[in-house]
N, C-alpha and C. Protein backbone atom coordinates (compact mmCIF):
# COMPACT_ATOMS: atom_id res chain seq x y z
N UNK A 1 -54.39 38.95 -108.03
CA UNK A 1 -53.50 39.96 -108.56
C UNK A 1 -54.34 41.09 -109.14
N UNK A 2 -54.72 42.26 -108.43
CA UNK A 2 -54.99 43.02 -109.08
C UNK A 2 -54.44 44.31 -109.92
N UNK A 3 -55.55 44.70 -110.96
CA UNK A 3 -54.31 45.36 -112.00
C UNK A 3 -53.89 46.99 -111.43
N UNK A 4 -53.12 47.12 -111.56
CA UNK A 4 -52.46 48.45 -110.96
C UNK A 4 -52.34 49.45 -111.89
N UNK A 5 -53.14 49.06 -113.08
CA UNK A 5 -52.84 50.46 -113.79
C UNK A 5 -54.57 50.96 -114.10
N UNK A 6 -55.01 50.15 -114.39
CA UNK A 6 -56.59 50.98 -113.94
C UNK A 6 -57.48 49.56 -113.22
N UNK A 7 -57.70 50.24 -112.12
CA UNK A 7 -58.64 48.94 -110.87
C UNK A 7 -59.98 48.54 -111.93
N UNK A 8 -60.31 49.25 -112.75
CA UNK A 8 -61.98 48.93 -113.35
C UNK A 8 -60.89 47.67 -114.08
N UNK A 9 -60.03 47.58 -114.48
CA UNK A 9 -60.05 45.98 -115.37
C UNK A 9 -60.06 44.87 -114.63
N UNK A 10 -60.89 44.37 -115.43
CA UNK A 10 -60.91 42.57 -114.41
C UNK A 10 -59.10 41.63 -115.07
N UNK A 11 -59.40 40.61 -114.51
CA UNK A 11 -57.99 40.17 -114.96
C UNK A 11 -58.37 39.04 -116.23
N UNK A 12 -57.58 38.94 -116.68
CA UNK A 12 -57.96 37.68 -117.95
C UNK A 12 -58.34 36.74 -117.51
N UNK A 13 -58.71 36.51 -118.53
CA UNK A 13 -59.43 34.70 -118.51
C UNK A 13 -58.22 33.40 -119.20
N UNK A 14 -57.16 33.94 -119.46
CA UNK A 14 -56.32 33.17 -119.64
C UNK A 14 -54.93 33.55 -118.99
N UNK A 15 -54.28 32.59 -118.89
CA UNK A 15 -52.68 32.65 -118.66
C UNK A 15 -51.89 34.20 -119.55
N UNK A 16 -51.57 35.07 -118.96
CA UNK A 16 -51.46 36.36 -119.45
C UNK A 16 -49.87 36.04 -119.70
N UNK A 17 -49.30 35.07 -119.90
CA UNK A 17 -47.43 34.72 -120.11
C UNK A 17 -47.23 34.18 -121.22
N UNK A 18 -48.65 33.05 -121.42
CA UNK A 18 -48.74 32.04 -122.82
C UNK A 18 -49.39 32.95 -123.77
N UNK A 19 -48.43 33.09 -124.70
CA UNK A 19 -49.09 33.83 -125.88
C UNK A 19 -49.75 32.53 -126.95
N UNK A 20 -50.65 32.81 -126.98
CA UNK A 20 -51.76 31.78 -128.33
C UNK A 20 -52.63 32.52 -129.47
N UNK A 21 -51.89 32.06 -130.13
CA UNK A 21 -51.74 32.98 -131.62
C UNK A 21 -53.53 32.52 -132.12
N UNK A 22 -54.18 33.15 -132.89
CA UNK A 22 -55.30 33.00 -133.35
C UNK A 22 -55.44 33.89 -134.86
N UNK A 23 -55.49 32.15 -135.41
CA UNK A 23 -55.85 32.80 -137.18
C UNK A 23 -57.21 33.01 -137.51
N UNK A 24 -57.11 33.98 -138.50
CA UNK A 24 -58.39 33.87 -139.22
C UNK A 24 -58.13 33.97 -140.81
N UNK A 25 -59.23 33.70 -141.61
CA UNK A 25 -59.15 33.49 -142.82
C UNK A 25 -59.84 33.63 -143.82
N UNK A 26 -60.30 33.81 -144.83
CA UNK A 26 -60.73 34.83 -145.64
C UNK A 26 -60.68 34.09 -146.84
N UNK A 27 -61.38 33.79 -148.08
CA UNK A 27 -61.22 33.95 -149.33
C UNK A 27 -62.15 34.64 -150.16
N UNK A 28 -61.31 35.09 -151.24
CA UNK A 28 -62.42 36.33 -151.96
C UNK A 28 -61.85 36.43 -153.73
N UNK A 29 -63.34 36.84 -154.35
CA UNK A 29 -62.75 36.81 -155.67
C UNK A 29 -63.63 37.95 -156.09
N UNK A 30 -63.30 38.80 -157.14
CA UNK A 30 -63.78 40.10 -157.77
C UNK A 30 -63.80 40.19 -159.39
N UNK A 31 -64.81 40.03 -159.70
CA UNK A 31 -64.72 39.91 -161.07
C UNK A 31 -64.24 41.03 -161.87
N UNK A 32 -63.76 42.41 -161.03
CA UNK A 32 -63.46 43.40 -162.51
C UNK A 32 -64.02 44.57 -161.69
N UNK A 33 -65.58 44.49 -160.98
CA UNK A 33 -65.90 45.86 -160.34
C UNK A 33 -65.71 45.93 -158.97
N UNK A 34 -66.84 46.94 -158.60
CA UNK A 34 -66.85 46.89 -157.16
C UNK A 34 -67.78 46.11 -156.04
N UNK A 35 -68.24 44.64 -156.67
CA UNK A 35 -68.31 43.70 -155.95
C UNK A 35 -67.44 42.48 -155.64
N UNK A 36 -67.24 42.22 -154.50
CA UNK A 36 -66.59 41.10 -154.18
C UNK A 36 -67.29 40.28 -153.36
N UNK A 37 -66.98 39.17 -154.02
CA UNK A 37 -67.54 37.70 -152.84
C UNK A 37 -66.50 37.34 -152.21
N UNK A 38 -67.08 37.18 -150.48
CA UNK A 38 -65.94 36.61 -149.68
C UNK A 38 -66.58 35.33 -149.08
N UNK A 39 -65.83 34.27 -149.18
CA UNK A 39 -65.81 33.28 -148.52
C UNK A 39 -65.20 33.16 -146.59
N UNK A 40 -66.27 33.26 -146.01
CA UNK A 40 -66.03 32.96 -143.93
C UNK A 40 -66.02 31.47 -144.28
N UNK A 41 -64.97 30.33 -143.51
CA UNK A 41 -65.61 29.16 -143.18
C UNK A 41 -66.24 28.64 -144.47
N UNK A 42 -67.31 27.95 -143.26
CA UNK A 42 -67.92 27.24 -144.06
C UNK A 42 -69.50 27.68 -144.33
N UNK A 43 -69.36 29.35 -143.88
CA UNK A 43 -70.84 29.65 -144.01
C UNK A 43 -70.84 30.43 -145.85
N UNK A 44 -72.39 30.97 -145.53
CA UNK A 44 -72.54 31.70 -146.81
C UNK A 44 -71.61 32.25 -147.59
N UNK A 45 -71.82 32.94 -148.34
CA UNK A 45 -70.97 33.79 -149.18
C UNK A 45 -71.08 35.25 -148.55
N UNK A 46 -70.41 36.35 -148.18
CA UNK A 46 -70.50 37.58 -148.06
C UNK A 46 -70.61 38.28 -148.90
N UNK A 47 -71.24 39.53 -149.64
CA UNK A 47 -70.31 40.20 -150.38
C UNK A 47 -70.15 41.94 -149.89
N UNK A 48 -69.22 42.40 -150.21
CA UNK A 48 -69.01 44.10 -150.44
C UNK A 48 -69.14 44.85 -151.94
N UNK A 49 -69.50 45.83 -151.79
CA UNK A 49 -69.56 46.66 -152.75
C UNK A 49 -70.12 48.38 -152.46
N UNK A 50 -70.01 49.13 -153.61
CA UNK A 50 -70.31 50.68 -153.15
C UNK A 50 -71.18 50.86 -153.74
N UNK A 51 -71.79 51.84 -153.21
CA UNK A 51 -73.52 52.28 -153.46
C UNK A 51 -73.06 53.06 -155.22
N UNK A 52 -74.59 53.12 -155.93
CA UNK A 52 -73.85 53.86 -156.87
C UNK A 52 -73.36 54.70 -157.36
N UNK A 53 -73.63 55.79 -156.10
CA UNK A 53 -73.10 57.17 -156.01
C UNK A 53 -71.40 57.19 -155.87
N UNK A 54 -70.66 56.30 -156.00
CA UNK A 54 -69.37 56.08 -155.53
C UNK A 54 -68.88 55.08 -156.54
N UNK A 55 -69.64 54.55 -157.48
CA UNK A 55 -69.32 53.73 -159.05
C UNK A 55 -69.46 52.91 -158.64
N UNK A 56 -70.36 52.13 -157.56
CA UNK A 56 -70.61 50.78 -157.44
C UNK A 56 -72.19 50.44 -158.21
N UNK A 57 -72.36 48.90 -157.50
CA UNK A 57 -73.21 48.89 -158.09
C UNK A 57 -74.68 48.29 -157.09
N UNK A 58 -74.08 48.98 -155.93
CA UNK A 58 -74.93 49.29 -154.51
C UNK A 58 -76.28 47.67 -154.12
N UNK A 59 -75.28 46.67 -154.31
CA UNK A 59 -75.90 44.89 -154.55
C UNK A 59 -75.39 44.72 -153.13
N UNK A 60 -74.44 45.62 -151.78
CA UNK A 60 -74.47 44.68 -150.57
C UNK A 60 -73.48 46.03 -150.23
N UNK A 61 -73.42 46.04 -148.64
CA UNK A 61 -72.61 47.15 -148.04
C UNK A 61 -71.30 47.14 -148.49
N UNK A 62 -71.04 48.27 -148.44
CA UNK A 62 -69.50 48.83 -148.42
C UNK A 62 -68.64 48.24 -147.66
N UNK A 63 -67.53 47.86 -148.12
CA UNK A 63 -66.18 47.46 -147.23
C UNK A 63 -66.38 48.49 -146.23
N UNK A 64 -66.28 49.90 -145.78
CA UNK A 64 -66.22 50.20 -144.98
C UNK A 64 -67.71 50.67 -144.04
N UNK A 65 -68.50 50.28 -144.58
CA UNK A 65 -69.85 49.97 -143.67
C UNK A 65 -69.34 48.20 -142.92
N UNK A 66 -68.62 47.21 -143.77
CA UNK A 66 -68.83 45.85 -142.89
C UNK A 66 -68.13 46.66 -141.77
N UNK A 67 -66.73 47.73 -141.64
CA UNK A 67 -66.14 47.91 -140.57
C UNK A 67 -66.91 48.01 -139.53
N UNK A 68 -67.84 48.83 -140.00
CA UNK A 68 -68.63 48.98 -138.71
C UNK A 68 -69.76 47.80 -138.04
N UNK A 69 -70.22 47.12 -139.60
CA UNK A 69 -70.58 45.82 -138.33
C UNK A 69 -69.95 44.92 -137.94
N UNK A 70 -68.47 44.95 -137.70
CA UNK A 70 -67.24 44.09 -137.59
C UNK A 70 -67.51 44.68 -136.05
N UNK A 71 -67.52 46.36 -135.98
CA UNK A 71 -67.58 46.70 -134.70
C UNK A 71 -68.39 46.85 -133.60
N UNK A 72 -69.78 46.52 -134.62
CA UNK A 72 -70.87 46.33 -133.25
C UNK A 72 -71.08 44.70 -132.94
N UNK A 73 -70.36 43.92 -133.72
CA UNK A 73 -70.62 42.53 -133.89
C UNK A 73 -69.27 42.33 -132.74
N UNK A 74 -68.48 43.25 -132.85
CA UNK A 74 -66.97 42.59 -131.66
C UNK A 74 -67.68 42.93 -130.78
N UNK A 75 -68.20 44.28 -130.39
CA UNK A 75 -68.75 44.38 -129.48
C UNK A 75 -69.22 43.69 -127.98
N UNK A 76 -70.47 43.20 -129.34
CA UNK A 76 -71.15 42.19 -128.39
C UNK A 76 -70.97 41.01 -128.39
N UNK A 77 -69.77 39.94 -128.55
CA UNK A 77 -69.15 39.44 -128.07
C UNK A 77 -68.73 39.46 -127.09
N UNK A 78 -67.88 40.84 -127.16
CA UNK A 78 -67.04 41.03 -125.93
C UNK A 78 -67.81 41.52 -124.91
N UNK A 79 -68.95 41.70 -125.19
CA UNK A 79 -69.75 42.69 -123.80
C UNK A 79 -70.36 41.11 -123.78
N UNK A 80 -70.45 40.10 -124.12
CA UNK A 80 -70.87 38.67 -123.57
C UNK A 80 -69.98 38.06 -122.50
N UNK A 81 -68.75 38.06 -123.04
CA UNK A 81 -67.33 37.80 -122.62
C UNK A 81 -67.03 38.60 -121.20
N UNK A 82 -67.34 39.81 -121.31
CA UNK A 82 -66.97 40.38 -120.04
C UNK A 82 -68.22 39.95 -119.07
N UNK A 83 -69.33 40.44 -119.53
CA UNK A 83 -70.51 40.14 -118.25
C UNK A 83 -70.09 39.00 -117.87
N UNK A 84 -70.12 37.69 -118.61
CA UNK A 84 -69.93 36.63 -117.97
C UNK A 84 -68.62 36.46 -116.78
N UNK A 85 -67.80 37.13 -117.15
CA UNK A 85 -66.47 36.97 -116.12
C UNK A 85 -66.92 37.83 -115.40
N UNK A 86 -67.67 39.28 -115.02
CA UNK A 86 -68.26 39.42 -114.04
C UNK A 86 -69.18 38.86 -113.41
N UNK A 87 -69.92 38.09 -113.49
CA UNK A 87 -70.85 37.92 -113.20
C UNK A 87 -72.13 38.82 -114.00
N UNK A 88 -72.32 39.59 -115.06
CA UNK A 88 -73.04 40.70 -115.03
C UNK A 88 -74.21 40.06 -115.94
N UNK A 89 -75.34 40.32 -115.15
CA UNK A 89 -76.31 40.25 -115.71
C UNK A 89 -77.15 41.31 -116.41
N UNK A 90 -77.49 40.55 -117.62
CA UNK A 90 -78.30 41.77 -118.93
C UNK A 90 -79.32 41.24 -119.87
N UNK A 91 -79.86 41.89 -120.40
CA UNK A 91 -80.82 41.16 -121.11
C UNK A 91 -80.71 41.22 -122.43
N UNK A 92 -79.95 42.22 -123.25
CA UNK A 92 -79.63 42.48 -124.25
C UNK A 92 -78.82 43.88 -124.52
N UNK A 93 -78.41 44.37 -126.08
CA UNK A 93 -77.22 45.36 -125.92
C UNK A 93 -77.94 46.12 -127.44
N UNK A 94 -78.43 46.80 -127.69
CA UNK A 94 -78.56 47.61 -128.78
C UNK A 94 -77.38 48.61 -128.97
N UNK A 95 -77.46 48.40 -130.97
CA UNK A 95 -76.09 49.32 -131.41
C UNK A 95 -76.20 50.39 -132.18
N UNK A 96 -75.74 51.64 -132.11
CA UNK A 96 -75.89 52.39 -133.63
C UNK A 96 -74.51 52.78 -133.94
N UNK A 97 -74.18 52.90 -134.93
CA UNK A 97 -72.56 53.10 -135.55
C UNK A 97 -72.56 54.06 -136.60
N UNK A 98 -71.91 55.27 -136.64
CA UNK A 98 -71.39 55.86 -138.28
C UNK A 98 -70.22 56.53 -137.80
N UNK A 99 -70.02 56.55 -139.45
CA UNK A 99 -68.68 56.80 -139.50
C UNK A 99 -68.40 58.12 -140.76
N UNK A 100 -67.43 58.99 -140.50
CA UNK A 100 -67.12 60.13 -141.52
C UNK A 100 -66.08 59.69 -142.48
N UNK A 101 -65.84 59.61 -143.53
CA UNK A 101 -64.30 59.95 -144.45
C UNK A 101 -64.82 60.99 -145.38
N UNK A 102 -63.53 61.27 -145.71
CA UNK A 102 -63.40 62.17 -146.79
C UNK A 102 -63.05 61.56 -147.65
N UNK A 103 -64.27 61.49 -148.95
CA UNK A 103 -63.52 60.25 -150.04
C UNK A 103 -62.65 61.17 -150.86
N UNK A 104 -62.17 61.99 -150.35
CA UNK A 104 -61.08 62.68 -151.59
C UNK A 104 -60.25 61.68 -151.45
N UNK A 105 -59.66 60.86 -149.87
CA UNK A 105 -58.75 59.99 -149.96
C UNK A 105 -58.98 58.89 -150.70
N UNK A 106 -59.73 58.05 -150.71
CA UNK A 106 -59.76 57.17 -151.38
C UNK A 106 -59.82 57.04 -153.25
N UNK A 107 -60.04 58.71 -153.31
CA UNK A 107 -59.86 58.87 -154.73
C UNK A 107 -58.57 59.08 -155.09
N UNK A 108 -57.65 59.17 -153.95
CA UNK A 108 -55.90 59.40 -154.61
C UNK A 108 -55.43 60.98 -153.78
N UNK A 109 -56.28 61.85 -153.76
CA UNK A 109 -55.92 62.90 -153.18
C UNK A 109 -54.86 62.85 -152.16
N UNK A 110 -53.48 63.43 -152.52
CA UNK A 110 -52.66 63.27 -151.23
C UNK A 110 -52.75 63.92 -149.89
N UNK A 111 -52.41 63.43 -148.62
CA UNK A 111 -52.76 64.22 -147.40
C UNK A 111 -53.90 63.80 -146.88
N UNK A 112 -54.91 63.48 -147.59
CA UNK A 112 -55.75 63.04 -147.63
C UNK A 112 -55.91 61.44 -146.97
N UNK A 113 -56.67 61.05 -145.71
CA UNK A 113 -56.69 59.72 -144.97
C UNK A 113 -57.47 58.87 -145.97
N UNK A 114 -57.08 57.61 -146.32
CA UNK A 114 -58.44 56.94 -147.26
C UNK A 114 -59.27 55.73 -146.54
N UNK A 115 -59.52 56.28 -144.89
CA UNK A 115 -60.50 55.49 -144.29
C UNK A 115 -60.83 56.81 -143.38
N UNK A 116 -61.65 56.24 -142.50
CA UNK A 116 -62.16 57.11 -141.29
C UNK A 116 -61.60 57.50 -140.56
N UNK A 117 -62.14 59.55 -140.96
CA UNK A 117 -61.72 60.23 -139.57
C UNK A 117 -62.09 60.23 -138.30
N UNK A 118 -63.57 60.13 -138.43
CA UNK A 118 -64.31 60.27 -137.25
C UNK A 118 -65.26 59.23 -136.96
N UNK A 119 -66.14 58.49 -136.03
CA UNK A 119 -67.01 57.58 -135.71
C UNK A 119 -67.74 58.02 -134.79
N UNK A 120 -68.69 57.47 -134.64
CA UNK A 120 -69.56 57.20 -133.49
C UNK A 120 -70.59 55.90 -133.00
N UNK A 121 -70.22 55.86 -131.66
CA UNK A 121 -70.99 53.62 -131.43
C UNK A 121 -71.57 54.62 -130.52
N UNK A 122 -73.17 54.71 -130.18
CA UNK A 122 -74.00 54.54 -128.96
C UNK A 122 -74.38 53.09 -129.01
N UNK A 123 -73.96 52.96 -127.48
CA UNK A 123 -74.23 51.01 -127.16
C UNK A 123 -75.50 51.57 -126.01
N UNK A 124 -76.75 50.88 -126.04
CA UNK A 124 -77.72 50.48 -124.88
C UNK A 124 -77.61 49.18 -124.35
N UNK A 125 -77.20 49.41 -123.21
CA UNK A 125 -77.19 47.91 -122.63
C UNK A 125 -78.70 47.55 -121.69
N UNK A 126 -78.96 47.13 -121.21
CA UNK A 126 -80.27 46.30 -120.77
C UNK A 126 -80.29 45.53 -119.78
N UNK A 127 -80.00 46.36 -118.49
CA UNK A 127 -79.60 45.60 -117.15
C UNK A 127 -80.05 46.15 -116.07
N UNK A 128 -79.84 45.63 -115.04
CA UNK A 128 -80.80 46.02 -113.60
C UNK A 128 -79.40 46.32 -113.01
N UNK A 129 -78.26 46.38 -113.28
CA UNK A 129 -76.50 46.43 -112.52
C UNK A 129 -76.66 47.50 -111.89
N UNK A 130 -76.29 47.69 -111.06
CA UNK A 130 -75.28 48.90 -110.11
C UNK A 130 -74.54 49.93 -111.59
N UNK A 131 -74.56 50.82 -111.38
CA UNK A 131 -74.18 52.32 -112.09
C UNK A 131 -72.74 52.14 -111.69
N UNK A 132 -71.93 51.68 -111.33
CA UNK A 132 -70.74 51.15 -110.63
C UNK A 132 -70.21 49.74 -111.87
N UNK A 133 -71.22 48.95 -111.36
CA UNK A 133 -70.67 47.51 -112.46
C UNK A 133 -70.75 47.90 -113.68
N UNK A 134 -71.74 48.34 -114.11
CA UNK A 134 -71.77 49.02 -115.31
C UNK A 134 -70.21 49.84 -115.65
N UNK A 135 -70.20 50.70 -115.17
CA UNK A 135 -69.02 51.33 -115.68
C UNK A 135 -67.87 50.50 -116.15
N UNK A 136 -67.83 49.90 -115.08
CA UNK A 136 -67.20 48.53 -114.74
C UNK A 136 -66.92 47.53 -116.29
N UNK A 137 -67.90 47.48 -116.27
CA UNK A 137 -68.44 46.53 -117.77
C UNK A 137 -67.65 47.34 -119.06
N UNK A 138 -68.49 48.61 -118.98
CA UNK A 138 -67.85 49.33 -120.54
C UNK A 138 -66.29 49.67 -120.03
N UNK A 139 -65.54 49.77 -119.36
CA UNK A 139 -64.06 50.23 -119.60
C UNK A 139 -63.36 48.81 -119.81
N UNK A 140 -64.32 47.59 -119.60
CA UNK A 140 -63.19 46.11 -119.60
C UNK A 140 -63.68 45.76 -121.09
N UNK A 141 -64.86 46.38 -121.62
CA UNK A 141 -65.34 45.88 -123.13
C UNK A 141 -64.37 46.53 -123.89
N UNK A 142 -64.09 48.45 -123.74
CA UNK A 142 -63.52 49.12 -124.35
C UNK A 142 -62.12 48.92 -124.30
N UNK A 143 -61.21 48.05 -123.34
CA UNK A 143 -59.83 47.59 -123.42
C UNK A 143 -59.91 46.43 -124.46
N UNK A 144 -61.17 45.62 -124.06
CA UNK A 144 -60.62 44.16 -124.47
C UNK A 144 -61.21 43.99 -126.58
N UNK A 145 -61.76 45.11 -126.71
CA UNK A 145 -62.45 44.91 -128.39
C UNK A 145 -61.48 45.18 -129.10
N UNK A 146 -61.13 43.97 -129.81
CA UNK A 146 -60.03 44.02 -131.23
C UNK A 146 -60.39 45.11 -132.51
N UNK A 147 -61.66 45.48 -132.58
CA UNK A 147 -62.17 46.19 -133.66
C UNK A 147 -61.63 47.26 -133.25
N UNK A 148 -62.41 47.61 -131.78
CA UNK A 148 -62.33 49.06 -131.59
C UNK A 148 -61.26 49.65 -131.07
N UNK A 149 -59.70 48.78 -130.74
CA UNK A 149 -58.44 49.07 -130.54
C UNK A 149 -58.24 48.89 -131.76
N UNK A 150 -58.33 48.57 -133.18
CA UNK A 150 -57.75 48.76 -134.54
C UNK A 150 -58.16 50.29 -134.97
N UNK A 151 -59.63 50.35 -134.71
CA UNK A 151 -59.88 51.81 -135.26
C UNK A 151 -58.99 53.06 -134.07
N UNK A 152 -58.65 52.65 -132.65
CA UNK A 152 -58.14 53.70 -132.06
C UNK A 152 -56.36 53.77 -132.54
N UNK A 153 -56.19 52.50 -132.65
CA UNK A 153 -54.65 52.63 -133.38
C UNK A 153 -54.32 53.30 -134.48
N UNK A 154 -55.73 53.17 -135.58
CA UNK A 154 -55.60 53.99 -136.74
C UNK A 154 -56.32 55.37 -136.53
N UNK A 155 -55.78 56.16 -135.05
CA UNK A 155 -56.43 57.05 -135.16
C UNK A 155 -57.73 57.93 -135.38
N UNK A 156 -58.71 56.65 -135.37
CA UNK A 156 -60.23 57.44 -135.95
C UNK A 156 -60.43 58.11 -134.41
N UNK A 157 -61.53 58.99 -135.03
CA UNK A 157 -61.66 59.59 -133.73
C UNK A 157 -63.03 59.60 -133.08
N UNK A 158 -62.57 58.09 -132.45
CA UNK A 158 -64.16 57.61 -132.21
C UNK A 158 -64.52 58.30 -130.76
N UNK A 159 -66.23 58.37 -130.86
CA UNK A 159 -66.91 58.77 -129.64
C UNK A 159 -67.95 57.73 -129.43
N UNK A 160 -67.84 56.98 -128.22
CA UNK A 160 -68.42 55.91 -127.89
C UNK A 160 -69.24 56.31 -126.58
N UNK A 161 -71.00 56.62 -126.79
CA UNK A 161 -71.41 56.83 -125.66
C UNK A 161 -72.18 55.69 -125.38
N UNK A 162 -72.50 55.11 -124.06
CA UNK A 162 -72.51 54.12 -122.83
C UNK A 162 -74.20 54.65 -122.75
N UNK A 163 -74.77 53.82 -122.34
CA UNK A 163 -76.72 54.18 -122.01
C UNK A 163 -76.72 52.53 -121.39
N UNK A 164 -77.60 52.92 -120.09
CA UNK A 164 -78.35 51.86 -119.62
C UNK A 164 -79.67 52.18 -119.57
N UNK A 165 -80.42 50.83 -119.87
CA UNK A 165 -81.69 51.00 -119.50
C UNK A 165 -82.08 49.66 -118.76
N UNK A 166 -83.58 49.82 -118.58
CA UNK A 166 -84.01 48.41 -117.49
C UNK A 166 -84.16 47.41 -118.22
N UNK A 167 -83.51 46.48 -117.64
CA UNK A 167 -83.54 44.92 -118.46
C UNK A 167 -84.69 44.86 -119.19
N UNK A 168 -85.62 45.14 -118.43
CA UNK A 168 -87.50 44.46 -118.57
C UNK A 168 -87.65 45.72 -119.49
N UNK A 169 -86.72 46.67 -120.46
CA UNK A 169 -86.91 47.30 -121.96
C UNK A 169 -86.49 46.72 -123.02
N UNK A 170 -85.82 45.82 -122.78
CA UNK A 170 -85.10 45.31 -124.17
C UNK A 170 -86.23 44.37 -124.53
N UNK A 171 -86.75 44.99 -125.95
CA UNK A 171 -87.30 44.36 -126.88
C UNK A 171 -86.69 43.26 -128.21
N UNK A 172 -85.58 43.46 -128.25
CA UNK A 172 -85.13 42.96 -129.50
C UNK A 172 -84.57 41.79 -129.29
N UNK A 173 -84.39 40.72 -130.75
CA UNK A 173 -84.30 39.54 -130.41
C UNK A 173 -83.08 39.19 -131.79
N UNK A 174 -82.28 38.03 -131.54
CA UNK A 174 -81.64 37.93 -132.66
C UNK A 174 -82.12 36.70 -133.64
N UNK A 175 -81.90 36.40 -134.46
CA UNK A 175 -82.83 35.59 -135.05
C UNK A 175 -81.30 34.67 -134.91
């Protein structure tokens, strides 16, 4: 069955009729400022907070800096997720991410948005593919990322540019 509304999407990897709900979960406690500890699971502790130019007390990223490694972290998931259902072979995916607000919003200013207007993700991917599969790859990553369909729903006005280079460049490793 192929898809008829844009040919670059591959088809799911699941039953597209059975809807299967997927929780996630969170606990967090704040003593008074602008740090918070969040509890993932059963791993470490997280925390957020604001630099001190913004009345924090600049001890771990900003809630809206994790956004963005929420979004290079969906990312590459999903650019795992897709190569593999293509077949696509890579060697690795380098990320850079920022993002604009105007903190008048978040100070109360009305009219005023109190998250991000604008973004930007350059992704390097790290493959020997066809200039074809490739493309291929980023329009089924850019449908299928939960992050980066939340930030297009809320309007940011992201610019996401695409770079390949040769497998046999990727230096980086994840620990």
């Amino acid at each position: 069955m192929a898809n008829m509304i844009d040919p670059l999407i591959i088809e799911p990897s699941i039953d597209p009729l059975t809807k299967k709900i997927g929780i996630r979960h969170v606990k967090a406690t704040n003593a008074g400022g602008t740090r918070t500890k969040v509890q993932v699971r059963e791993f470490d502790p997280v925390y957020t907070d604001e630099p001190a130019s913004l009345g924090g007390t600049n001890t771990a990223p900003s809630p809206l800096e994790t956004i963005l490694v929420a979004l290079v972290g969906c990312d590459g998931v999903i650019i795992h997720g897709v190569a593999n259902a293509m077949n696509f072979a890579y060697t690795g995916v380098d990320f850079s991410a920022e993002s604009q607000i105007d903190v008048r919003g978040p100070k109360g200013v009305p009219g005023i948005r109190p998250y991000f207007e604008s973004g930007r993700l350059e992704i390097t991917l790290y493959s020997d593919e066809s200039e074809e599969r490739f493309k291929q790859l980023c329009r089924n990553v850019e449908f299928r990322c939960p992050v980066m369909n939340l930030l297009n729903a809320a309007q940011v006005d992201m610019t996401v540019i695409w770079s390949k280079r040769a497998a046999s460049e990727y230096d980086g490793s994840v620990d």
